[in-house]
Protein backbone atom coordinates (compact mmCIF):
# COMPACT_ATOMS: atom_id res chain seq x y z
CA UNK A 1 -11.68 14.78 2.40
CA UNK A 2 -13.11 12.45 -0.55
CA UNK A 3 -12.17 8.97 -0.98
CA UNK A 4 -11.65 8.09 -4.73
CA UNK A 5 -10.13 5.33 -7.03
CA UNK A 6 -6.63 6.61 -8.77
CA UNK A 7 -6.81 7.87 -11.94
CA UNK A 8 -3.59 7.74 -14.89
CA UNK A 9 -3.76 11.85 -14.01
CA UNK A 10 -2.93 10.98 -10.57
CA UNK A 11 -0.13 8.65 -11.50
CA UNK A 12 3.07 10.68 -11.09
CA UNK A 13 1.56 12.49 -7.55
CA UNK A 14 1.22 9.04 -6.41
CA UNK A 15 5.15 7.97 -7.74
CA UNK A 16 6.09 10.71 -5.27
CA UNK A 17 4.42 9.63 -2.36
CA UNK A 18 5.53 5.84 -2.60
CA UNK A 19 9.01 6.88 -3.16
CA UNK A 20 8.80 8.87 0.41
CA UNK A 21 6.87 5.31 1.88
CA UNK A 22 10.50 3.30 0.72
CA UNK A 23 12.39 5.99 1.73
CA UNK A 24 11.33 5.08 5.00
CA UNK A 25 12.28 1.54 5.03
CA UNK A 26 15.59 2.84 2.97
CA UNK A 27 17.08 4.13 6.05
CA UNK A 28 16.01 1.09 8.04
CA UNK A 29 17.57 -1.73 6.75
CA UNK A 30 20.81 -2.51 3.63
CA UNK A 31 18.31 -5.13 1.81
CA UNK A 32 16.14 -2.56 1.17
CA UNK A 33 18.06 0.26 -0.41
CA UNK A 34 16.16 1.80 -3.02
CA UNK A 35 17.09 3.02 -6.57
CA UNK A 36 15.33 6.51 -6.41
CA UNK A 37 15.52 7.64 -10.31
CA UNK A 38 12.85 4.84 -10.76
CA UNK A 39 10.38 6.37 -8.63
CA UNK A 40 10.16 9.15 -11.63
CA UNK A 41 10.90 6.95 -14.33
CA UNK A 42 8.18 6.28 -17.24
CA UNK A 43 8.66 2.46 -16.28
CA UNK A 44 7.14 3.10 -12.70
CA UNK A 45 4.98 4.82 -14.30
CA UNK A 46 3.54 2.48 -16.57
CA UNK A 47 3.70 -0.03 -13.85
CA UNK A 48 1.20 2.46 -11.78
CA UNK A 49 -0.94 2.51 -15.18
CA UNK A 50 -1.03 -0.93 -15.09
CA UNK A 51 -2.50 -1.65 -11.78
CA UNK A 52 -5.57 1.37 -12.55
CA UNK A 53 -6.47 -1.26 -14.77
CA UNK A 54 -5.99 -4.43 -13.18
CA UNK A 55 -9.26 -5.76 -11.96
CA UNK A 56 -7.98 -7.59 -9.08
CA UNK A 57 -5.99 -4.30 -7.65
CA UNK A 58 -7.24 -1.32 -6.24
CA UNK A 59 -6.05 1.87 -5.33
CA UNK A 60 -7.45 4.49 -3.41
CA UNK A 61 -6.10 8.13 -2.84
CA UNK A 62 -7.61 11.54 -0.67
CA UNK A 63 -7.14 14.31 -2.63
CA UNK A 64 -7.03 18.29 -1.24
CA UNK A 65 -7.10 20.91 -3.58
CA UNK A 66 -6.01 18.72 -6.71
CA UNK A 67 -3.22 17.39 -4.83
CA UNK A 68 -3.12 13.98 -3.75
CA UNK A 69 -2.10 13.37 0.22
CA UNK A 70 -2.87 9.74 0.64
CA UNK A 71 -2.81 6.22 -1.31
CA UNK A 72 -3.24 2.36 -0.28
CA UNK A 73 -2.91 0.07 -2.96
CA UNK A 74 -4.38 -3.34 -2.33
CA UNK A 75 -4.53 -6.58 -4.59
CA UNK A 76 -6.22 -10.06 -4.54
CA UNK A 77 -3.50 -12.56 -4.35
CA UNK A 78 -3.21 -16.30 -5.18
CA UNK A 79 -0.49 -17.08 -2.56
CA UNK A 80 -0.25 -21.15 -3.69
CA UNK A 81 -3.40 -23.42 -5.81
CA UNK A 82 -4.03 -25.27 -2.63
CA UNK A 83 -4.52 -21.92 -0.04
CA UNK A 84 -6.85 -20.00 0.24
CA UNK A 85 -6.77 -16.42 -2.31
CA UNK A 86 -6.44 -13.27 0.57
CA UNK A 87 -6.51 -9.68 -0.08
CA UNK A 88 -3.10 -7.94 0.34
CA UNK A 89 -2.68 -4.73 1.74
CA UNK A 90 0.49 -3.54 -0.20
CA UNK A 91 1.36 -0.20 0.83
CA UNK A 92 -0.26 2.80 2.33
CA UNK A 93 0.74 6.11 2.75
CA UNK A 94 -0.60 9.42 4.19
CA UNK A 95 0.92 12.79 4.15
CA UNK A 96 2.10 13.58 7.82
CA UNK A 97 -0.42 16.58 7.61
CA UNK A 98 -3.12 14.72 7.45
CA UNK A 99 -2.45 12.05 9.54
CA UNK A 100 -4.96 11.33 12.78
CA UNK A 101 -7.71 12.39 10.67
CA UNK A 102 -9.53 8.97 9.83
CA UNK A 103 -7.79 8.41 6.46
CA UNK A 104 -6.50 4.94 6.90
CA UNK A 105 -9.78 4.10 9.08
CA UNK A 106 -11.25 4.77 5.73
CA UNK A 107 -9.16 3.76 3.55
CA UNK A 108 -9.22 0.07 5.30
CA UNK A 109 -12.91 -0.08 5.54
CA UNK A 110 -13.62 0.49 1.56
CA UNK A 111 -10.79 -1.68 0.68
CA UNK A 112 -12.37 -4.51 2.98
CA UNK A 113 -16.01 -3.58 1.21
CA UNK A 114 -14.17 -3.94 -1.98
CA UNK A 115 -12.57 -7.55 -0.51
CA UNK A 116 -16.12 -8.55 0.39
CA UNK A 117 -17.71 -8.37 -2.88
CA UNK A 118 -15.07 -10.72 -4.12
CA UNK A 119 -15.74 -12.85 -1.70
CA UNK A 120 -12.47 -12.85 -0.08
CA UNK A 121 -12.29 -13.54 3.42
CA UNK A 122 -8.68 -13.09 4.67
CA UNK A 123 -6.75 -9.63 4.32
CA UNK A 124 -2.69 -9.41 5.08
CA UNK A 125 -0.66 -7.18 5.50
CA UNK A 126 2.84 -6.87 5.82
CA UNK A 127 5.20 -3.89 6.77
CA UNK A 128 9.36 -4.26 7.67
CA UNK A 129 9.85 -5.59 11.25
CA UNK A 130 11.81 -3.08 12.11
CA UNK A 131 9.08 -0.20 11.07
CA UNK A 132 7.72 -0.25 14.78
CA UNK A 133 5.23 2.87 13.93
CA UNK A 134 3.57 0.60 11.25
CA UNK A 135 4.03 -2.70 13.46
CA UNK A 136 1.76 -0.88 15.98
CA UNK A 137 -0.59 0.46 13.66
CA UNK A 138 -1.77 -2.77 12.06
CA UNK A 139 -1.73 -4.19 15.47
CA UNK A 140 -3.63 -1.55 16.47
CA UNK A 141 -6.33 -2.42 13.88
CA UNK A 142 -6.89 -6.20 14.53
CA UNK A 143 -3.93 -7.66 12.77
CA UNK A 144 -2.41 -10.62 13.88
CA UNK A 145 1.37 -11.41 13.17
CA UNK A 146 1.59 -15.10 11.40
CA UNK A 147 4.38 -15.00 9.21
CA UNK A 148 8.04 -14.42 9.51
CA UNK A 149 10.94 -13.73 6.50
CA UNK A 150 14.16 -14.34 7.24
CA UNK A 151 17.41 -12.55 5.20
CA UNK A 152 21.19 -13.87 5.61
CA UNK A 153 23.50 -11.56 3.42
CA UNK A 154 25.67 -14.05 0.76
């Protein structure tokens, strides 16, 4: 399976596949109840357009057959002037089909080369505390928990 950048041809395929990632967190938690018409809206769309061409995000995606089965969309992030700029993992996603297959191995390890050559030294990653599949896969890669958000409903 090939490894590529996305493409604007790829944009709506991708929509798709983040709308099933919330959809996940959807049933977790109230806070995070999605509106599902925007995952097919032209402004998601455009928003997907606009990180292609942002030079400080980067998307990958596998692609089988002309369909796309996997993304992870990473960016480089000023969190404050006086910390140090990290790499953000922001969301990832891989078809259950082809899951176990080295995908996010992959995906990780080209993101990090594409870290590196910006120089940046620190990647997060964040995922809903009470996703414990994803908890234990970042874990499982060398991730470190260090930050906690806390909600109160008004």
């Amino acid at each position: 399976m090939k490894i590529r950048k996305l493409k604007k041809g790829d944009v709506k395929q991708v929509a798709l596949l983040r709308l099933k990632l919330f959809l996940k967190w959807d049933a977790m938690d109230p806070i995070d109840k999605i509106d599902r018409k925007y995952f097919k809206s032209q402004k998601h769309y455009a928003f997907l357009k606009k990180w292609i061409a942002d030079k400080k995000r980067l998307t990958l995606v596998t692609e089988d057959n002309g369909k796309i089965t996997a993304f992870i969309m990473s960016t480089i992030t000023v969190r404050e002037p006086f910390m140090k700029t990290v790499c953000y993992l922001g969301e990832i996603w891989v078809e259950p089909k082809y899951r176990k297959k080295g995908i996010t191995t992959e995906f990780i390890k080209q993101t990090k080369k594409w870290f590196s050559k910006h120089k940046i030294k620190w990647v997060i990653v964040s995922t809903h505390s009470l996703d414990k599949q994803a908890n234990k896969f970042w874990k499982g890669r060398g991730f470190k928990e260090f930050n906690k958000i806390y909600k109160m409903k008004n």
